[in-house]
C-alpha atoms as a PDB file:
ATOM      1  CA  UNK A   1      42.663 -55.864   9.729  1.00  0.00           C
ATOM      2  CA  UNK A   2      41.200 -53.540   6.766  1.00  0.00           C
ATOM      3  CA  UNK A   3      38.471 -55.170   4.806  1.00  0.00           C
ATOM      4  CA  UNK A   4      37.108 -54.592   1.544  1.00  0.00           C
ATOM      5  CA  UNK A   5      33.627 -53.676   0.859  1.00  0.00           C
ATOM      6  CA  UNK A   6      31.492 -54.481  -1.896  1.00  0.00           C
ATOM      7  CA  UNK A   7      31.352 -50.878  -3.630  1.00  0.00           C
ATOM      8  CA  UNK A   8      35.027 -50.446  -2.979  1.00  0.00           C
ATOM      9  CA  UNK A   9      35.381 -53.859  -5.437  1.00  0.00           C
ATOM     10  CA  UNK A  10      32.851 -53.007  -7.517  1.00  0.00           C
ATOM     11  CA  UNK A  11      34.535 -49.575  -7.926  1.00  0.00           C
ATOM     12  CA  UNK A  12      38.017 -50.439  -8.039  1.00  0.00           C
ATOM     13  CA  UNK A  13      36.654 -52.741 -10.752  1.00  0.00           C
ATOM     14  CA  UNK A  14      35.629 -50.479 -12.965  1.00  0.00           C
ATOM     15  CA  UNK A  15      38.510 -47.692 -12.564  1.00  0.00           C
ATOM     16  CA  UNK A  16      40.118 -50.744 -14.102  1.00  0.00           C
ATOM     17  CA  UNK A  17      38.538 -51.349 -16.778  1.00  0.00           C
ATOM     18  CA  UNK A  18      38.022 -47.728 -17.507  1.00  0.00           C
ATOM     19  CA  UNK A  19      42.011 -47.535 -17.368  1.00  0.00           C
ATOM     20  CA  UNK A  20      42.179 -49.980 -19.862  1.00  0.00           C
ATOM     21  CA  UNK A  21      39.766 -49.027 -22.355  1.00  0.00           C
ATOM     22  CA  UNK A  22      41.470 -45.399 -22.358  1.00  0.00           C
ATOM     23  CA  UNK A  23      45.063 -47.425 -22.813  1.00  0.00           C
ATOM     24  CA  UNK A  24      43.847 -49.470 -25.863  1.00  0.00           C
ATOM     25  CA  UNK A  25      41.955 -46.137 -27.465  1.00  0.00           C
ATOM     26  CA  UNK A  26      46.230 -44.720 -26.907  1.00  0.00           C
ATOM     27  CA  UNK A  27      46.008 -42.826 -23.198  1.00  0.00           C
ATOM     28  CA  UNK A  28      49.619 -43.082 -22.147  1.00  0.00           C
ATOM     29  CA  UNK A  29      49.660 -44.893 -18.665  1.00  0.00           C
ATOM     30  CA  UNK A  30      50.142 -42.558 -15.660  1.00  0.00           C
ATOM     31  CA  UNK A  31      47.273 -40.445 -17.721  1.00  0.00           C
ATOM     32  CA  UNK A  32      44.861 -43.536 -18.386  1.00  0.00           C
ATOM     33  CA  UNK A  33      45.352 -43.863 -14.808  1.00  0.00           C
ATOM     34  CA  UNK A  34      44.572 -40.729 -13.326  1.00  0.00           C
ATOM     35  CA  UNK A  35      41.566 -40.142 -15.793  1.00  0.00           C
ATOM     36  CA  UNK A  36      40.304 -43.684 -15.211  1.00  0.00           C
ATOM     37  CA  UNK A  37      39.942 -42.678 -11.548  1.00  0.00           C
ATOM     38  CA  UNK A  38      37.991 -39.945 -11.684  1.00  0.00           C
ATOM     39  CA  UNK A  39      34.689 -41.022 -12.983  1.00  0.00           C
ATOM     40  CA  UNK A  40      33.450 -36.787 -13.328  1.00  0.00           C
ATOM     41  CA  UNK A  41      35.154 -37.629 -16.687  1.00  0.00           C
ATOM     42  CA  UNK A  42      33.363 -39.031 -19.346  1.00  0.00           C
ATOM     43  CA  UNK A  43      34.969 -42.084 -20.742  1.00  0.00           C
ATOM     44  CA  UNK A  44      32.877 -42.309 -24.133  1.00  0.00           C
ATOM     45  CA  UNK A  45      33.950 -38.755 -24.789  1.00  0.00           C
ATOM     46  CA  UNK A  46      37.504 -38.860 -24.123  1.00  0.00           C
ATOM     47  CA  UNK A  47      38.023 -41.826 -26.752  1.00  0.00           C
ATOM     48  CA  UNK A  48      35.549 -40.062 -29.721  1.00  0.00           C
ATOM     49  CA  UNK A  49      37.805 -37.188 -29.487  1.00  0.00           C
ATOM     50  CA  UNK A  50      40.991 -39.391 -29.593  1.00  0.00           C
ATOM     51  CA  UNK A  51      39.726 -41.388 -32.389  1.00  0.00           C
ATOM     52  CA  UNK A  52      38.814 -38.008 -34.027  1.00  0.00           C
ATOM     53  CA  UNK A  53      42.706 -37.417 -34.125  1.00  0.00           C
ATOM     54  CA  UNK A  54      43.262 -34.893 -30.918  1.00  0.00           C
ATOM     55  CA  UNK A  55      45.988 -35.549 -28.770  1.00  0.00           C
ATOM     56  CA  UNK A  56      45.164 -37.848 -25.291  1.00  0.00           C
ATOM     57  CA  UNK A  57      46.394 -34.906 -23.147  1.00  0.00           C
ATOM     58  CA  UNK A  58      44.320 -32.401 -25.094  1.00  0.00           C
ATOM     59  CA  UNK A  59      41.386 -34.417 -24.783  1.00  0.00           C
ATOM     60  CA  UNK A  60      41.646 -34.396 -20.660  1.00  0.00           C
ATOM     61  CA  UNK A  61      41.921 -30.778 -20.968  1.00  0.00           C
ATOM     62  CA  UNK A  62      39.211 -29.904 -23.328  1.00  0.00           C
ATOM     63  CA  UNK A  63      36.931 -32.082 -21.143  1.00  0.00           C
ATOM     64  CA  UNK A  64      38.185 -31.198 -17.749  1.00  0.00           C
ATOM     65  CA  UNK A  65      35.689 -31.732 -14.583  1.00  0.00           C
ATOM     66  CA  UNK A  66      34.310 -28.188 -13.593  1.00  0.00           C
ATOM     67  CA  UNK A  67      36.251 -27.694 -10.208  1.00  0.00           C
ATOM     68  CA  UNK A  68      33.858 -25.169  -9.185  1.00  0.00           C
ATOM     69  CA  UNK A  69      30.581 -27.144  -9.797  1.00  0.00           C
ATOM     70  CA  UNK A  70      32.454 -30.093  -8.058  1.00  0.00           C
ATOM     71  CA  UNK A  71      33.341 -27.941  -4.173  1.00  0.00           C
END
């Protein structure tokens, strides 16, 4: 039997809600999705620059986590 802590709730929680704030600001799905999990990316950032006209995917890119600062 697997049980669910607290954080993994709270957490799960808000990739949700992160997934559908990017979905309603016009994130395709599987992209909302991915970005929503990742919480390196900032959320408030990736909608300003969709509601300033550039493309969902373009956003993601332009604000990409730093693999190198992350491991």
């Amino acid at each position: 039997m697997r049980t669910e802590t607290a954080g993994t709730r709270e957490g799960r929680r808000v990739a949700h809600w992160r997934r559908a704030q990017l979905a309603e600001s016009g994130f395709p799905g599987a992209l909302a999705a991915r970005v929503a999990d990742d919480s390196r990316y900032d959320l408030h950032a990736l909608i300003e620059l969709v509601e300033r006209d550039c493309n969902p995917e373009l956003a993601v890119r332009i604000l990409a986590p730093d693999e190198e600062a992350t491991g």
